[in-house]
C-alpha atoms as a PDB file:
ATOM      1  CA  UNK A   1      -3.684 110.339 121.476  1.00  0.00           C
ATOM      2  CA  UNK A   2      -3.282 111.842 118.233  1.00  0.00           C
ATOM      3  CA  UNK A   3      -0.316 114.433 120.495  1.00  0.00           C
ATOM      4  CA  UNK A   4       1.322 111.690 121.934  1.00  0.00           C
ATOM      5  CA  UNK A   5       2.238 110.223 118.883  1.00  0.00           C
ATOM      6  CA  UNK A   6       3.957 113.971 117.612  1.00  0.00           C
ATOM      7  CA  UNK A   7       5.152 114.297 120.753  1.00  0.00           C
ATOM      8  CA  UNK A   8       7.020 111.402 120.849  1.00  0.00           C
ATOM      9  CA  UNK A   9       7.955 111.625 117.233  1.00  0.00           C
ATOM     10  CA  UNK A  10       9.654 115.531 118.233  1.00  0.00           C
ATOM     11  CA  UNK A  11      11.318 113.790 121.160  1.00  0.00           C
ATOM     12  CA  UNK A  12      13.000 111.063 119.000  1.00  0.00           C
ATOM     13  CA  UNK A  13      14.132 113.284 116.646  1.00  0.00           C
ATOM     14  CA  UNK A  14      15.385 115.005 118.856  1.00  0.00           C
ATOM     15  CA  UNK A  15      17.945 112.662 120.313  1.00  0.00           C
ATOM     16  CA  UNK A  16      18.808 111.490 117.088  1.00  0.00           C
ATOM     17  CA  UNK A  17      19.793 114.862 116.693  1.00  0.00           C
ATOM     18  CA  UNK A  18      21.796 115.271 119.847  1.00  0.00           C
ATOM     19  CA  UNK A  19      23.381 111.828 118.997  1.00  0.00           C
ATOM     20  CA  UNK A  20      24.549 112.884 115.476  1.00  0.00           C
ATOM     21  CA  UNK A  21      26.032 116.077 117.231  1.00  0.00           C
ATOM     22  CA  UNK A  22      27.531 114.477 119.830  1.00  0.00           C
ATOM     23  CA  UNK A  23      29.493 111.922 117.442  1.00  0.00           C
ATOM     24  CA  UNK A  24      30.165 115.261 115.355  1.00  0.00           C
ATOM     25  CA  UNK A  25      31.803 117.108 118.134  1.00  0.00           C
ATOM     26  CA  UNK A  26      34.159 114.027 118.950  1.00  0.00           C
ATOM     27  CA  UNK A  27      36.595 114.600 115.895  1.00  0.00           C
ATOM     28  CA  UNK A  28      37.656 117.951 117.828  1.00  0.00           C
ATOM     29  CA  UNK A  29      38.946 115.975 120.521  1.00  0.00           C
ATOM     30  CA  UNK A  30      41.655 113.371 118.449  1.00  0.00           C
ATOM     31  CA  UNK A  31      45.028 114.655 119.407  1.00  0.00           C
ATOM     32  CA  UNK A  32      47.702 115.830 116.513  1.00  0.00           C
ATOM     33  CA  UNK A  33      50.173 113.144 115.411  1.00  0.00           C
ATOM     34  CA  UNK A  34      53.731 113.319 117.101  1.00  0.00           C
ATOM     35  CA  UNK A  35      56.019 114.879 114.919  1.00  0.00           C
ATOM     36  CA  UNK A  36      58.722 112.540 113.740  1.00  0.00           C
ATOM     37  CA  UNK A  37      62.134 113.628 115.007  1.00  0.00           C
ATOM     38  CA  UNK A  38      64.430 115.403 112.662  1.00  0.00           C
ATOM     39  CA  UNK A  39      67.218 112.673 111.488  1.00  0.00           C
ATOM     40  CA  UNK A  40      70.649 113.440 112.582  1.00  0.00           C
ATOM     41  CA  UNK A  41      73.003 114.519 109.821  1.00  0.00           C
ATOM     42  CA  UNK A  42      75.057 112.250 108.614  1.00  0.00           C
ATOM     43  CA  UNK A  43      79.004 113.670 108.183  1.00  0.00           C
ATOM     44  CA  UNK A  44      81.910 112.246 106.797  1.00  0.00           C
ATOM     45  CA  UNK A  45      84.614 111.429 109.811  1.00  0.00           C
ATOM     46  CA  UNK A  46      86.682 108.180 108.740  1.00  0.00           C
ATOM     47  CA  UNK A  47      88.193 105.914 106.137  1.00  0.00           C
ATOM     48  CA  UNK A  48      87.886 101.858 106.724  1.00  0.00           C
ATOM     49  CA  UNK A  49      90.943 100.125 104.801  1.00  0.00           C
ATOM     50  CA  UNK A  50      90.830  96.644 104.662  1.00  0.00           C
ATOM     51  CA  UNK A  51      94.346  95.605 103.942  1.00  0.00           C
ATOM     52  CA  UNK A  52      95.054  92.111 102.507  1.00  0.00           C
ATOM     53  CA  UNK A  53      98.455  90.517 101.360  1.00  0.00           C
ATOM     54  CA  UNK A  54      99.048  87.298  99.305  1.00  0.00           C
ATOM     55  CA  UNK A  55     102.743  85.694  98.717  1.00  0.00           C
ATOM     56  CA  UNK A  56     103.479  82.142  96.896  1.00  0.00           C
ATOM     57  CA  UNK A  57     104.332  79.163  99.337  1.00  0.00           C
ATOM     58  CA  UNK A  58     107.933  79.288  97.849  1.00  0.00           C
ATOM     59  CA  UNK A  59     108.471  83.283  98.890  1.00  0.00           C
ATOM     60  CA  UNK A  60     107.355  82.870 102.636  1.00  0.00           C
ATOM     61  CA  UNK A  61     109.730  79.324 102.387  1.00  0.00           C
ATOM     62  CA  UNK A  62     112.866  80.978 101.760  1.00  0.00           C
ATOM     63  CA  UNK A  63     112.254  84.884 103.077  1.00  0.00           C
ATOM     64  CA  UNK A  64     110.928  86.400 106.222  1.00  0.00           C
ATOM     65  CA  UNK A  65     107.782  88.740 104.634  1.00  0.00           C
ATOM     66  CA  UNK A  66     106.986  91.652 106.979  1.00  0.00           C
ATOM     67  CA  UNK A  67     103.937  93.792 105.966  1.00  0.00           C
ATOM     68  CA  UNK A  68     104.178  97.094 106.886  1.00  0.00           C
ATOM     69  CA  UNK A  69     100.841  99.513 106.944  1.00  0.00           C
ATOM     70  CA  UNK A  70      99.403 102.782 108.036  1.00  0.00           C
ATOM     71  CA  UNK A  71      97.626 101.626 111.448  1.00  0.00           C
ATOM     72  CA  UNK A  72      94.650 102.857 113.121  1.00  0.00           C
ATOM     73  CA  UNK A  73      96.895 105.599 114.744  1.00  0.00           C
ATOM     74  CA  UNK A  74      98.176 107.023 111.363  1.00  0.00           C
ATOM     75  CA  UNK A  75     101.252 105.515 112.157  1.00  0.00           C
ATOM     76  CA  UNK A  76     103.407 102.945 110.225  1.00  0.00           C
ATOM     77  CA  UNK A  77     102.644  99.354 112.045  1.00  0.00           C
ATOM     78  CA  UNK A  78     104.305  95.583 110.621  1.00  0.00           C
ATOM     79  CA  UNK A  79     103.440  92.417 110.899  1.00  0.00           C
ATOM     80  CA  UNK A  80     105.462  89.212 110.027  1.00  0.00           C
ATOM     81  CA  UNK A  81     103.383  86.928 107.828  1.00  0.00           C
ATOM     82  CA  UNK A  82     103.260  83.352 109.218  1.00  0.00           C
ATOM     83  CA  UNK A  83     100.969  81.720 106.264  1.00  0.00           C
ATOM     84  CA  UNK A  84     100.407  82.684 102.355  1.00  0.00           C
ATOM     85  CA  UNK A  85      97.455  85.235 102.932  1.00  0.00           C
ATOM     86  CA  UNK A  86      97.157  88.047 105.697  1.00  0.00           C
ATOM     87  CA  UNK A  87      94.244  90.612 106.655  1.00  0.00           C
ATOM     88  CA  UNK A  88      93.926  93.700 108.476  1.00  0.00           C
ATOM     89  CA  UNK A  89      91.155  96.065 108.912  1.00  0.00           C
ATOM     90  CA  UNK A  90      91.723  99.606 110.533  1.00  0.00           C
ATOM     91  CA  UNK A  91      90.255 102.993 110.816  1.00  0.00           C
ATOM     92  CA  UNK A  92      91.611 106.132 110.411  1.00  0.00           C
ATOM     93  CA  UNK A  93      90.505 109.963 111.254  1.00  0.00           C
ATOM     94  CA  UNK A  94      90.415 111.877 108.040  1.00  0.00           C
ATOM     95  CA  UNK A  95      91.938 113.635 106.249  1.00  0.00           C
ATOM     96  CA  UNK A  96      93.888 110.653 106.491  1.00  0.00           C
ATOM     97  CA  UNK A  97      96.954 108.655 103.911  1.00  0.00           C
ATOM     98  CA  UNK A  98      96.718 104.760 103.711  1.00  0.00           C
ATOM     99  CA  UNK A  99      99.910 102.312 102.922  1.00  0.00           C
ATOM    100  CA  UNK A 100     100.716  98.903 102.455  1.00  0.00           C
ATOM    101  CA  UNK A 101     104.133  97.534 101.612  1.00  0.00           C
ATOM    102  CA  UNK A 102     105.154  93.933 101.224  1.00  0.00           C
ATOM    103  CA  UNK A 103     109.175  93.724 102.567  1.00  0.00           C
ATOM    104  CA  UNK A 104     110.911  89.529 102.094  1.00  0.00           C
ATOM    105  CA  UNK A 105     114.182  89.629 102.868  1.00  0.00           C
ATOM    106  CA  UNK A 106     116.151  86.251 102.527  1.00  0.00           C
ATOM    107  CA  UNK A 107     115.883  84.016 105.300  1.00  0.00           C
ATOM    108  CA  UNK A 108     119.692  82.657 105.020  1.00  0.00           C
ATOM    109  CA  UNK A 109     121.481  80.367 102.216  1.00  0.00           C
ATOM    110  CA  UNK A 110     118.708  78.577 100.358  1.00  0.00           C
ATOM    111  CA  UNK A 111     118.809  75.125  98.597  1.00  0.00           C
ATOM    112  CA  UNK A 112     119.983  74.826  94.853  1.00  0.00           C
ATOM    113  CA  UNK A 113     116.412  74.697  92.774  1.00  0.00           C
ATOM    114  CA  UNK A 114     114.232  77.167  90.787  1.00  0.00           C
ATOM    115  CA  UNK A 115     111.732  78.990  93.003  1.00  0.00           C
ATOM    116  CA  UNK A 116     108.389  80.581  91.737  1.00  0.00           C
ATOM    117  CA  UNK A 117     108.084  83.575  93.964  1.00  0.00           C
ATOM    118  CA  UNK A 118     104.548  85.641  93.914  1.00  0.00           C
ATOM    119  CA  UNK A 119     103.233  88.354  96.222  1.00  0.00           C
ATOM    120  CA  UNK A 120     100.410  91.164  95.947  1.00  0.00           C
ATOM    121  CA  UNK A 121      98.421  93.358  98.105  1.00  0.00           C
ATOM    122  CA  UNK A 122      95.160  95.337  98.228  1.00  0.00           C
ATOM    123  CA  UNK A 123      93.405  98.137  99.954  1.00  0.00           C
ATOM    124  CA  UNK A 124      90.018  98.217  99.575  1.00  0.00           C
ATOM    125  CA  UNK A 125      88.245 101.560 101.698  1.00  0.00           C
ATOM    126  CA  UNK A 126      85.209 102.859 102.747  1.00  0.00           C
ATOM    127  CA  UNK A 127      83.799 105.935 103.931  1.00  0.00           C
ATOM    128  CA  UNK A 128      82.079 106.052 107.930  1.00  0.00           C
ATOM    129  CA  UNK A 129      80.195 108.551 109.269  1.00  0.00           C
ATOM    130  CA  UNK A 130      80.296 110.332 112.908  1.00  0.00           C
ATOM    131  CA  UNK A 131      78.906 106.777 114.146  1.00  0.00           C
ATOM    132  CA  UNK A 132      80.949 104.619 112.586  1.00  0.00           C
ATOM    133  CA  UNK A 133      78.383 103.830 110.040  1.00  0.00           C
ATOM    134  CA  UNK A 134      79.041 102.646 106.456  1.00  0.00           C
ATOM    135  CA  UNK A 135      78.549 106.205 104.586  1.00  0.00           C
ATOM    136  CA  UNK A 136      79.525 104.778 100.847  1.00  0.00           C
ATOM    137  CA  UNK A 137      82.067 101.964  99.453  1.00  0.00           C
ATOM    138  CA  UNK A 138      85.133 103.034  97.914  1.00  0.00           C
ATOM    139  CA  UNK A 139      87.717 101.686  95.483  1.00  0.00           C
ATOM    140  CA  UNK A 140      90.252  99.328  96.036  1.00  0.00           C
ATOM    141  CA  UNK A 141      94.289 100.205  95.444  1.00  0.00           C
ATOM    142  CA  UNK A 142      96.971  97.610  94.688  1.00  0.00           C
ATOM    143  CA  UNK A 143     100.712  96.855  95.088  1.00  0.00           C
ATOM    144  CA  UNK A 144     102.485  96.345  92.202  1.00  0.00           C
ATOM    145  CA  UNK A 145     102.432  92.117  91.797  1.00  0.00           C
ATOM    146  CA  UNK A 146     105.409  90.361  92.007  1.00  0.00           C
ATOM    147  CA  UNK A 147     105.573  87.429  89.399  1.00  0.00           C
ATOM    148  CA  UNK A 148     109.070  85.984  89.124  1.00  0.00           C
ATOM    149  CA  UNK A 149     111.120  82.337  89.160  1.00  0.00           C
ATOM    150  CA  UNK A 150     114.853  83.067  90.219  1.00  0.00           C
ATOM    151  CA  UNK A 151     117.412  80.243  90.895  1.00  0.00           C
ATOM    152  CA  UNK A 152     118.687  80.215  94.529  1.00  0.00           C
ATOM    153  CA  UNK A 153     122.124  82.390  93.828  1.00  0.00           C
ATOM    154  CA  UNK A 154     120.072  85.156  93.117  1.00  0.00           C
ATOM    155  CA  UNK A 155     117.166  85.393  95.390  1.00  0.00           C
ATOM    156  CA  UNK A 156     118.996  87.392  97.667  1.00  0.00           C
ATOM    157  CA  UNK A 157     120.072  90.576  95.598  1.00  0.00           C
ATOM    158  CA  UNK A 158     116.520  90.169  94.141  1.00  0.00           C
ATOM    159  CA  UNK A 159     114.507  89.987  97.202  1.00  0.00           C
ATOM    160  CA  UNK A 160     116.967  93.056  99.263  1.00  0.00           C
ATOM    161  CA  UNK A 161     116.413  95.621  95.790  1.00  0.00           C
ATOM    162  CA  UNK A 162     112.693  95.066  96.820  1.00  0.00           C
ATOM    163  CA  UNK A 163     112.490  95.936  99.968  1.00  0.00           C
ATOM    164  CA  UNK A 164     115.304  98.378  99.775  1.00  0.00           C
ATOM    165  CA  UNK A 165     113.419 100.393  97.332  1.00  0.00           C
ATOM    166  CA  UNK A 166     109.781  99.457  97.850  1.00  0.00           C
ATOM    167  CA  UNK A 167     109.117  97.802  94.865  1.00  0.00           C
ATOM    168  CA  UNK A 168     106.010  96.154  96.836  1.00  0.00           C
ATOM    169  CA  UNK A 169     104.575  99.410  98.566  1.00  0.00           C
ATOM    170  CA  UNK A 170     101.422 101.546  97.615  1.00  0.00           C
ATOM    171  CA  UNK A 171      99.741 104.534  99.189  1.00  0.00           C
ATOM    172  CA  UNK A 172      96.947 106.826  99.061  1.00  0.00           C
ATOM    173  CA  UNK A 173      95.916 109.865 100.385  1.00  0.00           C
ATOM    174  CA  UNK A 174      91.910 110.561 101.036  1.00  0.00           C
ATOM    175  CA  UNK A 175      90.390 114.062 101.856  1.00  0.00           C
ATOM    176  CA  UNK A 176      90.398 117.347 101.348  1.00  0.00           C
ATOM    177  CA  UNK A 177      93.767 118.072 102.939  1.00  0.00           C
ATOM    178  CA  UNK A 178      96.324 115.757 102.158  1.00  0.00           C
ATOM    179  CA  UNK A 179      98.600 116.797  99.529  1.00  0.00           C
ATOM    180  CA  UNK A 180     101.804 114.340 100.443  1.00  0.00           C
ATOM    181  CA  UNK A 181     101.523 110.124 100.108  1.00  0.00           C
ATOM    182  CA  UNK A 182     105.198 109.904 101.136  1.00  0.00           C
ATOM    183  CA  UNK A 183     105.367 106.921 103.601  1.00  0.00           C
ATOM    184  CA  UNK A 184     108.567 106.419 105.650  1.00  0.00           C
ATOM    185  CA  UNK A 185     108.403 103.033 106.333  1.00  0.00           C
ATOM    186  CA  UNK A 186     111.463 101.721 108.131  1.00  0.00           C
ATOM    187  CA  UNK A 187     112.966  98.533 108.523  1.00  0.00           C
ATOM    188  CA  UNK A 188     114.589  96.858 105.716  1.00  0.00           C
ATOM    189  CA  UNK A 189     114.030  99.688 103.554  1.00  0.00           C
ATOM    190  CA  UNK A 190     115.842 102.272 105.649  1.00  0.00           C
ATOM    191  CA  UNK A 191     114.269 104.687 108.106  1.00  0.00           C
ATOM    192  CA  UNK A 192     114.149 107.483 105.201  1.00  0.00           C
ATOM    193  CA  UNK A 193     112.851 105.395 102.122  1.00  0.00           C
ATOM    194  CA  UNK A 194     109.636 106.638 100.691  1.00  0.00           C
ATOM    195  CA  UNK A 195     109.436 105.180  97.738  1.00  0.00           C
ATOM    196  CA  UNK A 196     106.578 103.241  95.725  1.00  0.00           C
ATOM    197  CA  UNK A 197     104.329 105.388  97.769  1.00  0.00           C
ATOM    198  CA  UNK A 198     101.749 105.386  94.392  1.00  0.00           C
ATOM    199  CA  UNK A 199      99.330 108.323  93.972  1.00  0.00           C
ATOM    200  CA  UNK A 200      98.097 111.022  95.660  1.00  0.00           C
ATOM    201  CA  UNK A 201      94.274 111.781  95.730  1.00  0.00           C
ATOM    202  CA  UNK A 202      95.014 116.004  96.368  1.00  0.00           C
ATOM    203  CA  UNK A 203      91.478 117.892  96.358  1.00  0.00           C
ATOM    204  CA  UNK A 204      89.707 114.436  96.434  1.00  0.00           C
ATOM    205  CA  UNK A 205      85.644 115.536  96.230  1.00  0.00           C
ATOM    206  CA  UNK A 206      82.486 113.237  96.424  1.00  0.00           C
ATOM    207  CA  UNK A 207      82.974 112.289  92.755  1.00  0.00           C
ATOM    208  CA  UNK A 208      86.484 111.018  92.515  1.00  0.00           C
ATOM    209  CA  UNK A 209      86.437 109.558  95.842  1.00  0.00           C
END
């Protein structure tokens, strides 16, 4: 009696044993985590301008106000502004040069009366990657703001020295490899007319971006 009882004490050890080996060997089989997949680099492509244009109710009452801008082709694009306030957004391949000139030109003969003409533009830009992803916010360039009253005899040699020499107009250039702003922006202001083109960001780097 007395060797059944070690017996069966040997014999339960035993399996505890094999059970405590058994859960032992089980960490061997858990399999390695899944390396996460490298990130794809993120590299500077293209410049988002969001163009915007404001003009007093009296201006767009007695002149036709074309907006002219550097379009999503790089090329110089216009629109006619049918209320006080107009928006565009467009992207452009870098290195790439941004513009935005404000052109009224006097609708016809005016009534007598004092007039309180106003206009101003903005370009605010950012910086997209390969995806068209937002990269980093830029700055924001503005037009030189027009801020004048003028009787009716003189709106018109007022409003035509504007647009004839682009009093309204700024420009930038963004990237590495764009030395030159110069815009030639048509219309009213004569095929050749480049001026009020601004300043040119030559060499621009991550910090004065």
């Amino acid at each position: 009696m007395k060797n059944l009882k070690i017996m069966s004490m040997l014999l339960g050890g035993l399996m505890v044993l094999g059970s405590l080996t058994a859960c032992g060997g089980g960490d061997d089989d858990v399999p390695e985590p899944t390396p996460e997949p490298p990130q794809p680099t993120k590299v500077l492509t293209s410049l988002k301008v969001d163009y915007a244009a404001t003009v007093s109710q009296h201006l767009l009452d007695v002149a036709t106000v074309t907006v002219r801008y550097v379009g999503d082709n790089g090329q110089v694009a216009s629109e006619e502004m049918t209320s006080t306030t107009w928006t565009k957004s467009v992207t452009l391949t870098l290195p790439a040069k941004a513009g935005l000139n404000i052109q009224p030109t006097l609708k016809g003969s005016v009534a007598d009366g004092e007039y309180t003409l106003g206009a101003k533009g903005q370009m605010a830009y950012s910086w997209l990657d390969q995806d068209g992803q937002l990269l980093q916010a830029g700055l924001t360039e503005y037009t030189p703001d027009l801020e004048a009253v003028f009787y009716a005899d003189g709106l018109g040699q007022y409003l035509g020295a504007i647009t004839e020499n682009c009093l309204l107009a700024r420009a930038f250039a963004k990237d590495y490899s764009v030395t030159d702003t110069a815009i030639t922006w048509g219309g009213n202001a004569g095929e050749n007319s480049t001026q009020g083109t601004g300043i040119s960001d030559e060499g621009a780097t991550g910090d004065n971006r």
